[in-house]
Protein backbone atom coordinates (compact mmCIF):
# COMPACT_ATOMS: atom_id res chain seq x y z
CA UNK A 1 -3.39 22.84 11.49
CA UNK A 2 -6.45 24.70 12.02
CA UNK A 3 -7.56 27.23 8.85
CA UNK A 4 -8.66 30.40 9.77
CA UNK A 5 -9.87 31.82 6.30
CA UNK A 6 -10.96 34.91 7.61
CA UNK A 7 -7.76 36.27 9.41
CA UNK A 8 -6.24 35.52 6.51
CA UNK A 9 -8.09 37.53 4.44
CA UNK A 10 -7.42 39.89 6.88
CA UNK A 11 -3.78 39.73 6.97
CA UNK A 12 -3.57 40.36 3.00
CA UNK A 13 -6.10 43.56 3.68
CA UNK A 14 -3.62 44.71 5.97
CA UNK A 15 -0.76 44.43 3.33
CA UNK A 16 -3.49 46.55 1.21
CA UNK A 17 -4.95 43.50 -1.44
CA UNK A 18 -8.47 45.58 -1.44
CA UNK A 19 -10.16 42.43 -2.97
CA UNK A 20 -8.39 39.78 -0.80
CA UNK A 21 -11.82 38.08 -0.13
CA UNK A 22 -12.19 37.89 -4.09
CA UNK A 23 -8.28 36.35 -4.81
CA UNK A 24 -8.10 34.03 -1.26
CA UNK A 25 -10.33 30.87 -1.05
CA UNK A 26 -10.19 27.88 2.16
CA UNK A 27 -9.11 25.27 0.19
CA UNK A 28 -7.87 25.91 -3.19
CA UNK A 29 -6.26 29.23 -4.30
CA UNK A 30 -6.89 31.30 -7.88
CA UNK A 31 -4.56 33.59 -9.44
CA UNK A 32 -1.01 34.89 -8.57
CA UNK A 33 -1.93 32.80 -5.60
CA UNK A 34 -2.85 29.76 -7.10
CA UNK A 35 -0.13 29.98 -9.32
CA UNK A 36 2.25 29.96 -6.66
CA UNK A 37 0.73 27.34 -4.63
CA UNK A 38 0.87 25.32 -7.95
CA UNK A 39 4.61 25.60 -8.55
CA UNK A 40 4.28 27.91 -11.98
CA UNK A 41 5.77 30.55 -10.14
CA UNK A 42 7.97 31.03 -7.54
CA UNK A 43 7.88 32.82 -3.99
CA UNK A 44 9.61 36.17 -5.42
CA UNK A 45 7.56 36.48 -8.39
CA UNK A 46 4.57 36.32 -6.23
CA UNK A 47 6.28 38.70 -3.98
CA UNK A 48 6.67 41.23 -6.96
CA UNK A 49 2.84 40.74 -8.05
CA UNK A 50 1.47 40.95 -5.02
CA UNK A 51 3.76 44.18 -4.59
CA UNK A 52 1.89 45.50 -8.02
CA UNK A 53 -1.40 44.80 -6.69
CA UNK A 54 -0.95 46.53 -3.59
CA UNK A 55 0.92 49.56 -4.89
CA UNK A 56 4.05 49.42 -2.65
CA UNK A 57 6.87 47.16 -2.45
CA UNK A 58 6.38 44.05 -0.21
CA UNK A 59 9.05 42.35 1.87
CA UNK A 60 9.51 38.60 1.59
CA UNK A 61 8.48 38.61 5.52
CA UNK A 62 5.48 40.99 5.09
CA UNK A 63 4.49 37.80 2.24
CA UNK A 64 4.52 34.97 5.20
CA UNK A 65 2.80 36.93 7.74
CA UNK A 66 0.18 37.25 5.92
CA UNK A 67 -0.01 33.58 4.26
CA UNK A 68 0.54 32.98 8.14
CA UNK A 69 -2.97 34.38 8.48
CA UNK A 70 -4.21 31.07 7.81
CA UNK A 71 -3.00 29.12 10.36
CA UNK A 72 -5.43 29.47 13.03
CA UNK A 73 -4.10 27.34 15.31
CA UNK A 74 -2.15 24.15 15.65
CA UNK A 75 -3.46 21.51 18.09
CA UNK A 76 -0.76 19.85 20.17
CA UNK A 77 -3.01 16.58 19.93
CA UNK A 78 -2.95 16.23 16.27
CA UNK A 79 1.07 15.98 16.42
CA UNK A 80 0.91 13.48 19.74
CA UNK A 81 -1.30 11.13 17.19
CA UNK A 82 1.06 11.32 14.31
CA UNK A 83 3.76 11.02 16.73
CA UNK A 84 1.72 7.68 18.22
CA UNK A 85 0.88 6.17 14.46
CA UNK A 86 4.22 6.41 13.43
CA UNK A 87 5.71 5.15 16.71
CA UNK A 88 2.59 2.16 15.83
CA UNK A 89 4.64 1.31 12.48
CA UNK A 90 1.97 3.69 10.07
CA UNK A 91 3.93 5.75 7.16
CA UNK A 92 2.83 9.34 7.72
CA UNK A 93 2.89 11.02 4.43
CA UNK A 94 1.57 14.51 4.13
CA UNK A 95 -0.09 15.88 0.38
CA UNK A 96 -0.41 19.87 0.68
CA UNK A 97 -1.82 22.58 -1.22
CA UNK A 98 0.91 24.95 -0.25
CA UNK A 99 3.53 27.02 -1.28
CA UNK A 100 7.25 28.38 -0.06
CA UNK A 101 6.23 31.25 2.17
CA UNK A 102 4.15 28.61 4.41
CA UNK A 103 6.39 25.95 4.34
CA UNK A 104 9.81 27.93 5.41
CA UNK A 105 8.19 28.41 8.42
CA UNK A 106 6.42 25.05 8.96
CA UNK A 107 9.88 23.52 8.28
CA UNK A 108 11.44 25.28 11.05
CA UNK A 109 11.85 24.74 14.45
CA UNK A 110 9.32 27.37 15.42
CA UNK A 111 6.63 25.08 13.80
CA UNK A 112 5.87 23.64 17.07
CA UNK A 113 6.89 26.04 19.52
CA UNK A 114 8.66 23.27 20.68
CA UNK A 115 11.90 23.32 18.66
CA UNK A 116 10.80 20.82 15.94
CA UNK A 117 10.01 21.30 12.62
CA UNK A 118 6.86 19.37 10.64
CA UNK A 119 9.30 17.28 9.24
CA UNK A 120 9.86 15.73 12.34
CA UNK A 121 5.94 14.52 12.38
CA UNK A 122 6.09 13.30 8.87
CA UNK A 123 7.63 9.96 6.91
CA UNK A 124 7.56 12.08 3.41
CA UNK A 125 5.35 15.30 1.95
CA UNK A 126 4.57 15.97 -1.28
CA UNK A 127 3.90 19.59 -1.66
CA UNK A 128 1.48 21.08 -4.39
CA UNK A 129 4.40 24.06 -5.29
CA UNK A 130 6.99 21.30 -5.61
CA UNK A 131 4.81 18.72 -6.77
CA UNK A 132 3.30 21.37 -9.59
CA UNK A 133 0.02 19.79 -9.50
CA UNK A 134 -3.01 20.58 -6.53
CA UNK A 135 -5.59 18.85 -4.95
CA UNK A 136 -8.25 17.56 -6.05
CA UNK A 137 -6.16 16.85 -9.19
CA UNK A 138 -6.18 13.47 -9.29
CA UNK A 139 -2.65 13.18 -10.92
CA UNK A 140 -1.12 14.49 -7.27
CA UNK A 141 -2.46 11.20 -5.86
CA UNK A 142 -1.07 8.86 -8.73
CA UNK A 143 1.83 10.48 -7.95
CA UNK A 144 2.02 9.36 -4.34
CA UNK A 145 0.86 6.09 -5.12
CA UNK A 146 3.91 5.65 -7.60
CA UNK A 147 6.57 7.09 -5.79
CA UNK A 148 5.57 5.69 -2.55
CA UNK A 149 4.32 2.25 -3.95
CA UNK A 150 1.41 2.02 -2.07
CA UNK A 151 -1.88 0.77 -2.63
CA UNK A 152 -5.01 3.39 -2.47
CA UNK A 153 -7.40 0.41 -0.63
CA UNK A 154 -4.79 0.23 1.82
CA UNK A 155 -4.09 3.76 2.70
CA UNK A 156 -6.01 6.47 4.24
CA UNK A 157 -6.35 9.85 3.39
CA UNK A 158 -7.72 11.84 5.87
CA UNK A 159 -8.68 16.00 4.81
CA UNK A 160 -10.97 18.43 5.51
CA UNK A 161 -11.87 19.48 2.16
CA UNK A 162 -14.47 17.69 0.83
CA UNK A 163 -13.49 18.06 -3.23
CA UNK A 164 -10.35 16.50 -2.18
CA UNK A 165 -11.68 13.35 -0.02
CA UNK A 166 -14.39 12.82 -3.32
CA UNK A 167 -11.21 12.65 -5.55
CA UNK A 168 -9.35 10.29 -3.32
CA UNK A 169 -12.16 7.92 -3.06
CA UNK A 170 -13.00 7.65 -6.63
CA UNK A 171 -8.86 6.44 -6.57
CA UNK A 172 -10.09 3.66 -4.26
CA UNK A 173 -8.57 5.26 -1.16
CA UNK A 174 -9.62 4.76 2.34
CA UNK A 175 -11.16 8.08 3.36
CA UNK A 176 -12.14 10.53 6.43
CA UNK A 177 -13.06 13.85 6.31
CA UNK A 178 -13.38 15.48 9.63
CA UNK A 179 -14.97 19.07 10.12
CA UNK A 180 -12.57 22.10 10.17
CA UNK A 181 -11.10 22.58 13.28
CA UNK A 182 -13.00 19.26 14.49
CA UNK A 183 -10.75 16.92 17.04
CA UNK A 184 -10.20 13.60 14.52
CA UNK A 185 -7.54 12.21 16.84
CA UNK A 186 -9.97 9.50 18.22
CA UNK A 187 -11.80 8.69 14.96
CA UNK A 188 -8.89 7.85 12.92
CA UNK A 189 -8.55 4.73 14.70
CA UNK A 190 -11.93 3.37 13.43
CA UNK A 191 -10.47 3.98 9.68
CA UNK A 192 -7.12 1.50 10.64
């Protein structure tokens, strides 16, 4: 998925978070955000702070749309490559800073606009609101390691944030770090 920071921040000025640029970041979030992207608190507490920032009472819908705001766009290509690795015998596993208002709709079958939901792209996901831990922490990638038994040297981890592909390297992990936005669909295969 593409990350458009901007219409984002846009989509929580809309919902009337005056300092939006201040409390949203690309990457990692801060704050009642960060907190709920973390795990330490859930969707509807986040719902009711946000609602106390803003002054007014927010739906639970009014909360995705504009965590929405950040998906810029979702290349078709990307899923035909994780569709080919995993049809090649690769283990797809996907580690996200997210949260619950994000992920309701990524695990639905609107994800795609095809009828399938991410799931459906994916061999497991470890998620940084179930997980409780972010990246770069580098106790989210132990915990991968552990639970999937698998061996950093041998797998790669492939992100566009650049604290999180330093982190994953100093584990040992294979690495690529394409642009924002950039097509990696091609390059990967030089990394297997």
């Amino acid at each position: 998925m593409e990350i458009d920071y901007e219409q984002a921040v846009k989509s929580f000025l809309r919902l009337g978070l005056t300092d939006a640029v201040k409390q949203l970041d690309p990457y990692t979030q801060q704050g009642i955000f960060g907190d709920l992207e973390s795990g330490k608190i859930n969707d509807e507490d986040f719902r009711q702070k946000l609602s106390k920032m803003v002054g007014r009472i927010l739906t639970w819908e009014e909360c995705q749309t504009a965590w929405k705001g950040y998906c810029k766009n979702l290349p078709h290509r990307n899923l035909l490559t994780l569709k080919k690795l995993r049809a090649e015998g690769y283990r797809i596993i996907l580690l996200s800073n997210t949260n619950p208002f994000m992920m309701s709709w990524a695990m639905s079958n609107e994800f795609d606009n095809e009828g399938h939901p991410l799931s459906d792209y994916l061999d497991a996901s470890y998620l940084s609101y179930q997980c409780k831990i972010m990246k770069p922490q580098p106790e989210i990638f132990q915990l991968i390691l552990n639970k999937e038994k698998i061996r950093p040297e041998e797998t790669l981890f492939v992100d566009d944030g650049p604290k999180n592909v330093d982190v994953a390297a100093r584990l040992g992990f294979q690495i690529l770090c394409p642009p924002e936005g950039s097509d990696w669909t091609n390059e990967i295969y030089h990394h297997l």
